[in-house]
N, C-alpha and C. Protein backbone atom coordinates (compact mmCIF):
# COMPACT_ATOMS: atom_id res chain seq x y z
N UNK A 1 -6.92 -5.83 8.46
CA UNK A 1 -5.92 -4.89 8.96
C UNK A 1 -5.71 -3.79 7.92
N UNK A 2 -5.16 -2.44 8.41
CA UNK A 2 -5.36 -1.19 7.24
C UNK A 2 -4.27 -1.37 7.36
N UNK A 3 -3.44 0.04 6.18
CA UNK A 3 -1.99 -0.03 5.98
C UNK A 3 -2.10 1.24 6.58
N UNK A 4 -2.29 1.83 7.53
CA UNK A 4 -2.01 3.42 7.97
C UNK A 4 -0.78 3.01 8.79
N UNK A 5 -0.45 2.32 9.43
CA UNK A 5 0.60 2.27 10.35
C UNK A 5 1.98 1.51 9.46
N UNK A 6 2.92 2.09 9.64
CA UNK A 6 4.11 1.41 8.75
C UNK A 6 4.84 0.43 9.43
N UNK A 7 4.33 -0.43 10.62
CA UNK A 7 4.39 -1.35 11.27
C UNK A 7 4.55 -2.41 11.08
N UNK A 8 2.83 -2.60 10.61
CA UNK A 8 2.23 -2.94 10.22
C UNK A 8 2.70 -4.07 8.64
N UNK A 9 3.45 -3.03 7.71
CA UNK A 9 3.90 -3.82 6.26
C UNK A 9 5.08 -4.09 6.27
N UNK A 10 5.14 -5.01 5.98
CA UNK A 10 6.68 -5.78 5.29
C UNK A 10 6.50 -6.36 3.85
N UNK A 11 8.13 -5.82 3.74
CA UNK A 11 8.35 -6.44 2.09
C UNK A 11 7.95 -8.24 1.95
N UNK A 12 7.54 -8.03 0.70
CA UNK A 12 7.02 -9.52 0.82
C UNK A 12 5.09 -10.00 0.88
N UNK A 13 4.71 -8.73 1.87
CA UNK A 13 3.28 -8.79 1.97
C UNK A 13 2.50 -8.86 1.18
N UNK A 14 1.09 -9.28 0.99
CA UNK A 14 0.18 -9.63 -0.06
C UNK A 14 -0.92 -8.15 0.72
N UNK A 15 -0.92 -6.86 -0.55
CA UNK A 15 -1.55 -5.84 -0.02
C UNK A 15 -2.88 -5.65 -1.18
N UNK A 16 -3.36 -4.40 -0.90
CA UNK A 16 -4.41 -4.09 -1.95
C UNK A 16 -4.16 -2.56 -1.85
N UNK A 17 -3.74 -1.32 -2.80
CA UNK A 17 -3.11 -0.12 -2.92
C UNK A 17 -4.25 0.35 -3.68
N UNK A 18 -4.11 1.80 -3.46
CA UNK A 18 -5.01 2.59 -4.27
C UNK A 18 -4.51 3.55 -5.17
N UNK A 19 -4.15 3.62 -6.49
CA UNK A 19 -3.12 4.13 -7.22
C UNK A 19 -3.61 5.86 -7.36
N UNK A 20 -2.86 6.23 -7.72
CA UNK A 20 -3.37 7.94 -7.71
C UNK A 20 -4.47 8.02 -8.70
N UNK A 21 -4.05 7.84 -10.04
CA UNK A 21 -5.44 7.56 -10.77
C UNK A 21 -6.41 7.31 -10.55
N UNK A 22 -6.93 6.66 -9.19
CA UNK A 22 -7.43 5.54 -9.13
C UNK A 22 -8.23 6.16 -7.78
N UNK A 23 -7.91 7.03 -7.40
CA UNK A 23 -8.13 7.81 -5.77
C UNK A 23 -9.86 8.00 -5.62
N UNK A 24 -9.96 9.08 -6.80
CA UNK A 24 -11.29 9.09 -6.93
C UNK A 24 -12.22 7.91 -6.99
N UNK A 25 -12.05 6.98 -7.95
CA UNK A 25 -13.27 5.94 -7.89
C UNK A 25 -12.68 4.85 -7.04
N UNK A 26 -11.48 4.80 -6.45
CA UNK A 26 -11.35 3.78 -5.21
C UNK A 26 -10.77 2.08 -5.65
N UNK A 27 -10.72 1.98 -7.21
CA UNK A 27 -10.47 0.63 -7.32
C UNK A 27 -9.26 0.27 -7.31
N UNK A 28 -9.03 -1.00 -6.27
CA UNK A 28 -7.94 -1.29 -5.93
C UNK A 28 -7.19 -2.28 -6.57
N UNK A 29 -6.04 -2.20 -6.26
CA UNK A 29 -4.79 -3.01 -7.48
C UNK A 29 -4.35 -4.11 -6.36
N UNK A 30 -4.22 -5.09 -6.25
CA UNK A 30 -3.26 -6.40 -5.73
C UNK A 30 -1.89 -6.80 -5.74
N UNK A 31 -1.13 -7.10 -4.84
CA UNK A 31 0.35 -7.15 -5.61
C UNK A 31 0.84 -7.45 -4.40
N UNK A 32 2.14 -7.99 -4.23
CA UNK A 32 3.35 -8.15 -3.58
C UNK A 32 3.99 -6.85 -2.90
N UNK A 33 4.22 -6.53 -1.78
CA UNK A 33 5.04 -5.45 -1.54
C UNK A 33 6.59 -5.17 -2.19
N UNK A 34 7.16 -4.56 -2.71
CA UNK A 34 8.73 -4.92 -3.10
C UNK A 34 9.33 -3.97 -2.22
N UNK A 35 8.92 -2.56 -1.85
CA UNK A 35 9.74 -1.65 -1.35
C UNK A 35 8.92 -0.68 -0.75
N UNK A 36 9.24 0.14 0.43
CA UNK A 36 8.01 0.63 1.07
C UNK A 36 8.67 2.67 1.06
N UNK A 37 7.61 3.26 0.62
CA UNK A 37 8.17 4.49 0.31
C UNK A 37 7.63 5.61 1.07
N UNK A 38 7.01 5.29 2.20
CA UNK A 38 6.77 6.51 3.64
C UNK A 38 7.84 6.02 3.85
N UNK A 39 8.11 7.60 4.74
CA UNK A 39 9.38 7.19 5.87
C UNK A 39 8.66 7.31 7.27
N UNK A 40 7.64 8.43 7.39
CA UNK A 40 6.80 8.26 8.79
C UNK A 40 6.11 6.85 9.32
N UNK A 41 6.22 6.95 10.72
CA UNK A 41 5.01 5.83 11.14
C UNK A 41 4.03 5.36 10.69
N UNK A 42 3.27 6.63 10.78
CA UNK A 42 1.59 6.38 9.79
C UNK A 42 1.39 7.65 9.05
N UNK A 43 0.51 7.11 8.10
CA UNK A 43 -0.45 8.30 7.62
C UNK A 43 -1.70 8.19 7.43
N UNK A 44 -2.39 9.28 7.53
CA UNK A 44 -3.93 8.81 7.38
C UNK A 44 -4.75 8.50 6.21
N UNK A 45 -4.08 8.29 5.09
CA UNK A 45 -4.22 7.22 4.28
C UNK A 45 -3.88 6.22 3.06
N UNK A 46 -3.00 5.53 4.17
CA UNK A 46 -2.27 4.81 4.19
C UNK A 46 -0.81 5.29 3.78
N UNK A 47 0.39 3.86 3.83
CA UNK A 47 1.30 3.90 3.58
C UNK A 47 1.84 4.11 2.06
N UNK A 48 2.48 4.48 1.49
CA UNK A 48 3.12 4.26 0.13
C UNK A 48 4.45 3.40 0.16
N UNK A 49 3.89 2.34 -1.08
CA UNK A 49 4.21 1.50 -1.39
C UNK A 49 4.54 0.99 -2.86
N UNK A 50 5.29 0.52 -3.17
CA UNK A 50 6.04 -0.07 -4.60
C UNK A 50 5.85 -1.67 -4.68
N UNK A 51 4.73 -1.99 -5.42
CA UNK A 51 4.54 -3.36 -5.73
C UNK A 51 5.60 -4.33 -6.94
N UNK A 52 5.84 -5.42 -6.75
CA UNK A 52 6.61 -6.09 -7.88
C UNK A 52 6.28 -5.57 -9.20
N UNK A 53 5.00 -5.55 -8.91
CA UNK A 53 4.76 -5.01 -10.67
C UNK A 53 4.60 -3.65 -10.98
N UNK A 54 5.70 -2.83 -10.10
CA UNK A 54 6.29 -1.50 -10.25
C UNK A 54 4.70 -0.83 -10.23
N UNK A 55 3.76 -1.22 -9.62
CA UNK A 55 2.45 -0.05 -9.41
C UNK A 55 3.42 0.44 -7.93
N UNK A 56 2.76 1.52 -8.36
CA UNK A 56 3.04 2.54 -6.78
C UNK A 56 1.67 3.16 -6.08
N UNK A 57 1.17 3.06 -4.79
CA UNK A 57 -0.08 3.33 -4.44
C UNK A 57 0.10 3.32 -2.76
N UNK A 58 -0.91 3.94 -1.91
CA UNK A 58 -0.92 3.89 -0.71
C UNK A 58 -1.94 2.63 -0.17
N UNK A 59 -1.67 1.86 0.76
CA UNK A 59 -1.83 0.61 1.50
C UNK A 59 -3.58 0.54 2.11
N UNK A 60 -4.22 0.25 1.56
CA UNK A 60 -6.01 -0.06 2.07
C UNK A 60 -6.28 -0.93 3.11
N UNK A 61 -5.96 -1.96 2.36
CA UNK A 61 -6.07 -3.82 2.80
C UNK A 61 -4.74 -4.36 3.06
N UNK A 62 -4.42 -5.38 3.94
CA UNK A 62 -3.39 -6.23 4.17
C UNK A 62 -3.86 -7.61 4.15
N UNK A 63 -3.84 -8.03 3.12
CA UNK A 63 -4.30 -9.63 2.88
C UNK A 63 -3.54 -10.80 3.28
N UNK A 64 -4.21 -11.53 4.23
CA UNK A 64 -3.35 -12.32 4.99
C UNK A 64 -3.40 -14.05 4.64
């Protein structure tokens, strides 16, 4: 499942984010959702999001 739809995530979720740094070569960070920081439905790529371990990044993967 992608994170484009803000439906889709809830706090609590086990995601995979792509940090801004990080945009260009694509490698993704793991983490807990803590707080979700779109306010739109979707975007086209992905949601922004605030992990426990205070990374901030938009939503790739939803690991279930």
């Amino acid at each position: 499942m992608t994170g484009n739809q803000r439906k889709n995530i809830k706090i609590g979720l086990k995601v995979e984010i792509v940090e801004k740094h990080n945009q260009k070569t694509g490698i993704l960070t793991e983490g807990i959702v803590s707080r979700i920081l779109t306010n739109s439905s979707t975007h086209p790529h992905g949601i922004k999001v605030k992990l426990e371990s205070g990374k901030i990044g938009r939503v790739k993967n939803i690991i279930e």
